[in-house]
Structures are given as C-alpha cells and as structure tokens.
Protein backbone atom coordinates (compact mmCIF):
# COMPACT_ATOMS: atom_id res chain seq x y z
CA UNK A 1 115.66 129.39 66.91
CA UNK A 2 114.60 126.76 69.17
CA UNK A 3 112.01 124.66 68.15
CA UNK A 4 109.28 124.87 70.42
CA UNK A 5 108.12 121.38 72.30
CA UNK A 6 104.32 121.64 74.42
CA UNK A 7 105.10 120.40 78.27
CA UNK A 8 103.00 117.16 78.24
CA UNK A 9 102.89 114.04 81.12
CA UNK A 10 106.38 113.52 80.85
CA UNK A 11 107.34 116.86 82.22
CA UNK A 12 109.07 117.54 78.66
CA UNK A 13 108.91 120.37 76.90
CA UNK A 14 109.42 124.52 76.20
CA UNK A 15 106.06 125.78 75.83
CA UNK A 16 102.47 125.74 76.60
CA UNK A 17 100.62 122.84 75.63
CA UNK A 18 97.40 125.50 75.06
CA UNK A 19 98.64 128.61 73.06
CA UNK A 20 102.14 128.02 72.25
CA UNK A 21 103.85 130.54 74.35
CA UNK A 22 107.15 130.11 75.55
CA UNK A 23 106.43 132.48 78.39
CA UNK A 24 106.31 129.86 80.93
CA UNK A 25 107.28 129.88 84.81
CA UNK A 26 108.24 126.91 86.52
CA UNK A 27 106.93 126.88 90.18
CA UNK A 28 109.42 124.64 92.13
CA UNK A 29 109.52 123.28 95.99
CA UNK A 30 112.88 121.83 97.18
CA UNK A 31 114.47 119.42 99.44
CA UNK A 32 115.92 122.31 101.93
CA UNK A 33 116.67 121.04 105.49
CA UNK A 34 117.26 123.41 107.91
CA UNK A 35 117.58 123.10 111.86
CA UNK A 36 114.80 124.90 114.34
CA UNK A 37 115.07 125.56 117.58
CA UNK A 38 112.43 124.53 119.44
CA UNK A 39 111.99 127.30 121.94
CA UNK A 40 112.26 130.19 119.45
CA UNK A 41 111.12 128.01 116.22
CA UNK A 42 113.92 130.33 114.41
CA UNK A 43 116.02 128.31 111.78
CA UNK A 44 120.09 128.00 113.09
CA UNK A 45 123.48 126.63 112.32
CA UNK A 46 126.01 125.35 114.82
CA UNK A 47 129.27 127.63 115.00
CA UNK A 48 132.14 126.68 117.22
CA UNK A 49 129.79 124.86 119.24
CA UNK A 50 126.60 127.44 119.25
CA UNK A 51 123.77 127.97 118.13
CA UNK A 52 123.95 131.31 115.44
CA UNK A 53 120.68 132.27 113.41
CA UNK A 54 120.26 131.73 110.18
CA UNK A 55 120.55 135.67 108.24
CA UNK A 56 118.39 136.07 105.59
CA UNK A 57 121.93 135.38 103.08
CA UNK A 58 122.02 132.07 104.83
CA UNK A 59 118.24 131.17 103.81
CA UNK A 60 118.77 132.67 100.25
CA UNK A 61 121.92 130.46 100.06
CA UNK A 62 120.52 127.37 101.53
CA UNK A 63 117.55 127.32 99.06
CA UNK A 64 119.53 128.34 96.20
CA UNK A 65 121.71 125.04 96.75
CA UNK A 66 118.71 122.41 97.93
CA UNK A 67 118.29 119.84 95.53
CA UNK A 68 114.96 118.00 94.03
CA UNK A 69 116.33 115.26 94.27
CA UNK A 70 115.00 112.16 96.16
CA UNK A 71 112.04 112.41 95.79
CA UNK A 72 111.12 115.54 98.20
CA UNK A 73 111.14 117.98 95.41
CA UNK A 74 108.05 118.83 93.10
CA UNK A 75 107.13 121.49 90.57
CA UNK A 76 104.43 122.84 88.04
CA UNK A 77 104.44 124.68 85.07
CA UNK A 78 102.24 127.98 84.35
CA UNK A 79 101.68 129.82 81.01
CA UNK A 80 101.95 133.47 81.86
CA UNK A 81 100.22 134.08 78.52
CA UNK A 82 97.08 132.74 78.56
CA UNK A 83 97.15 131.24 82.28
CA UNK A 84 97.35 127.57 81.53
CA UNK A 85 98.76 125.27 84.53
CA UNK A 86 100.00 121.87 84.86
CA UNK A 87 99.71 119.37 87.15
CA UNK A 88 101.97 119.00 90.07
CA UNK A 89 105.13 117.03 89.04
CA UNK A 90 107.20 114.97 91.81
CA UNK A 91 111.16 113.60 91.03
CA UNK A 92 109.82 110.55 92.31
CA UNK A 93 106.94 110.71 89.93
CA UNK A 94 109.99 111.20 87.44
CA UNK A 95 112.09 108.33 87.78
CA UNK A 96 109.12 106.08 88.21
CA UNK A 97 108.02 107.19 84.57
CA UNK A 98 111.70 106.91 83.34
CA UNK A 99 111.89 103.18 84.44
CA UNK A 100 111.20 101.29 81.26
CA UNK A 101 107.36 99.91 81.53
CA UNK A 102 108.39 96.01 80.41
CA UNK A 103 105.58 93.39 79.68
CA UNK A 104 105.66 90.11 79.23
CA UNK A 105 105.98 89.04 75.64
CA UNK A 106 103.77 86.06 73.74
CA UNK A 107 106.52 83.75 74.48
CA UNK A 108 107.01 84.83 78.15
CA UNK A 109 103.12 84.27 79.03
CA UNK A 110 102.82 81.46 76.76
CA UNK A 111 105.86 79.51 78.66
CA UNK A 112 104.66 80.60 81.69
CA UNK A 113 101.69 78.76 81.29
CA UNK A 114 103.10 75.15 80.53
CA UNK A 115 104.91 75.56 83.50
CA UNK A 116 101.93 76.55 85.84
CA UNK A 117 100.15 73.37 84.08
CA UNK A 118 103.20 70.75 84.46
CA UNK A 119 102.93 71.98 87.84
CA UNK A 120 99.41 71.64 88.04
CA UNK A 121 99.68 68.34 86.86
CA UNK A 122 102.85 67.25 89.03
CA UNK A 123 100.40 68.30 92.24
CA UNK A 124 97.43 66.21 90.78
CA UNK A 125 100.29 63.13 90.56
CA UNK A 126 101.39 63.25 93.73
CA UNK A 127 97.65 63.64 95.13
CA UNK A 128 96.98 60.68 92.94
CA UNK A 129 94.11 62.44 91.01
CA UNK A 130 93.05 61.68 87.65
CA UNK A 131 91.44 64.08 85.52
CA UNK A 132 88.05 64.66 85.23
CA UNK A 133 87.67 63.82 89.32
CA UNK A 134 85.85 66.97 90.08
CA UNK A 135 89.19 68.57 90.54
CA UNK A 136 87.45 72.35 90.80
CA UNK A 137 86.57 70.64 94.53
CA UNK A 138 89.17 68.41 95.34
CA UNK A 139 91.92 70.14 94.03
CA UNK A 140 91.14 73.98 92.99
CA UNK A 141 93.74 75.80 90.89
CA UNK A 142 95.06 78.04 92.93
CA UNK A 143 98.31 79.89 91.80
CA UNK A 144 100.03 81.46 95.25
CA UNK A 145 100.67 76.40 95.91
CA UNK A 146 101.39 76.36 92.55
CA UNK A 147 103.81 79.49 92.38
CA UNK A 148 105.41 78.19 95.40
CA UNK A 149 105.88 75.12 94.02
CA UNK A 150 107.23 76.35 90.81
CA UNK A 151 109.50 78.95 92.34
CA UNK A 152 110.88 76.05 94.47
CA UNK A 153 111.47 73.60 91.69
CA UNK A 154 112.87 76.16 89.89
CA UNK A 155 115.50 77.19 92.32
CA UNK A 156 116.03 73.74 93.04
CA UNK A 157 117.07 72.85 89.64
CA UNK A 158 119.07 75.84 89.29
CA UNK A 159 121.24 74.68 92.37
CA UNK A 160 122.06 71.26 90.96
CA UNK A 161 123.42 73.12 87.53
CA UNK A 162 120.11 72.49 85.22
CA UNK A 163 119.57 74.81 82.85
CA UNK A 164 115.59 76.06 83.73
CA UNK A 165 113.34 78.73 81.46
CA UNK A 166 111.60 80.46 83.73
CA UNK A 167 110.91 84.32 82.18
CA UNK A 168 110.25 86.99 84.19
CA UNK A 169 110.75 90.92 84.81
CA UNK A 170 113.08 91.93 87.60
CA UNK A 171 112.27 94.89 89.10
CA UNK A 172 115.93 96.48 89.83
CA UNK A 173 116.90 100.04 89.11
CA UNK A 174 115.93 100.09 86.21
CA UNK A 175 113.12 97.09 85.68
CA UNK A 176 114.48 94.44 83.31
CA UNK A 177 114.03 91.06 81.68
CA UNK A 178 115.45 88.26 83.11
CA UNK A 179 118.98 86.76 81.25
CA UNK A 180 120.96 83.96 80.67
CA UNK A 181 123.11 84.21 83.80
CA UNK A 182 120.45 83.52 85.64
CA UNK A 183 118.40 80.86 83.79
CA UNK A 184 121.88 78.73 82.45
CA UNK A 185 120.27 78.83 79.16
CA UNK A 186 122.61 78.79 76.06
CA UNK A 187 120.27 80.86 74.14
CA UNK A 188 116.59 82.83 74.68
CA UNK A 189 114.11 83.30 72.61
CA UNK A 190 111.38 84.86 74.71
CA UNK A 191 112.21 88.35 74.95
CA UNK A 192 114.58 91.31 73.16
C-alpha cells in the first residue's frame, strides 16, 4: 500500500491535504510551440518546403510530447472528493524552491563586520579623522564606499597571492557558500 503524503507548498505529495483522498487530478499547462499562419491563424508544419496543417493527431502528438520544463509550464492539484484546490504551481517556482535557502552563519556576519569597520576605519585614516569628530556629518557610514572599498581590497589582495576571509553566498546553480579556492585560506571555520 502506498503510504499516503498531503500535497503541501512544495508541490509534494499523493493526496489531499483536506480529506485524505487520493482521488486527485492534476491540471497541467505545457510548453507546446506550434507555428500559425498569420492569414488563416491555423497551426502548420513545413513539409518539403510547404506549409501542411496541423491534423488533429499532430496537435494530440505535439501536446503529448511538450515539456514543463523551463519555466513555461504550470499546474494545480484538485481533490475530486471533496473539491479542494491548490494553488497554481510554476517549474520555475520549482527550482527556485529546490535551490538550497543559505544564510549567513554567526561567524559569517560576525567577520563581516570587522571588515566593514577596518574599512571604516582605513577611510577615517586616510580622511585624517579622529573619532569622536562628528563623524555622522563629516563622514556618514555608508556601506555601497565602504563595500566598494572592501570588494576592491579584497580582490586586490587576492591578486598578489594573500590569503583574504571574506564569506559570502554565491548565487550559482545551485546557491552556495563561498570555499577555499577562492579565499586561499588553508582552513574555514565560518560555515559547513
């Protein structure tokens, strides 16, 4: 028997989330591209050079093999039972929610901020301002200068072959910390 798993916001599931029943029918749009002519705004194919109509085969054929794929398809879920439906679900929607959802860690935030502060304080040397100066006015904190300046440090250290901490997520397919490749770090302690 089949154990019996309520469809809930991750598009999992057998059954209905409301009574139970397996008696479920998936409502589905696909990704079907098919060429119109303009004139006639009838669906055709191209056949030794010509224009045939598509037969009613043809159309069952084509949607039978489109795809949800890429983020054109989308479906919902209806309990024939008792009449419960779901929300619409996209593939896009899908691999968004399958991409890991990464945060920062203590470590991460807490490293990030000495480095926004020796930055901080590298600006305030270089402006030749003490602290205590009334530095909300003269000098505001303001993180896009000092994220500049850090990102550019960084990568400037990096180039000469120093080994730099600087944590953060990378958002590739699919999102992940950063690693020791890229920092020249013998060892990390920041994140899993």
């Amino acid at each position: 028997m089949i154990e019996k798993l309520p469809i809930d916001d991750t598009r999992e599931g057998n059954c209905c989330p409301v009574c139970g029943s397996t008696r479920i029918t998936m409502h589905e749009q696909r990704n079907l591209q098919v060429s119109v002519n303009l004139s006639t705004e009838k669906p055709f194919y191209m056949k030794n050079g010509r224009m045939k109509p598509l037969s009613k085969r043809e159309k069952a054929f084509a949607f039978d093999h489109a795809d949800l794929a890429n983020g054109g398809g989308c479906w919902s879920y209806e309990c024939r039972k008792c009449g419960w439906q779901s929300d619409l679900f996209t593939e896009q929607g899908r691999r968004k929610m399958e991409q890991k959802e990464l945060e920062f860690t203590k470590e991460m935030l807490e490293r990030n901020d000495v480095l926004d502060n020796a930055v901080y304080k590298m600006c305030l040397t270089f402006l030749q301002f003490e602290d205590g100066e009334n530095l909300d006015v003269k000098f505001p904190w303001d993180i896009s200068i000092l994220g500049e300046i850090r990102d550019l440090t960084v990568e400037l250290l990096r180039e000469k072959g120093y080994p730099v901490c600087d944590p953060c997520i990378v958002c590739d397919e699919p999102n992940r910390y950063c690693n020791l490749e890229e920092c020249y770090m013998h060892s990390c302690n920041l994140h899993p």
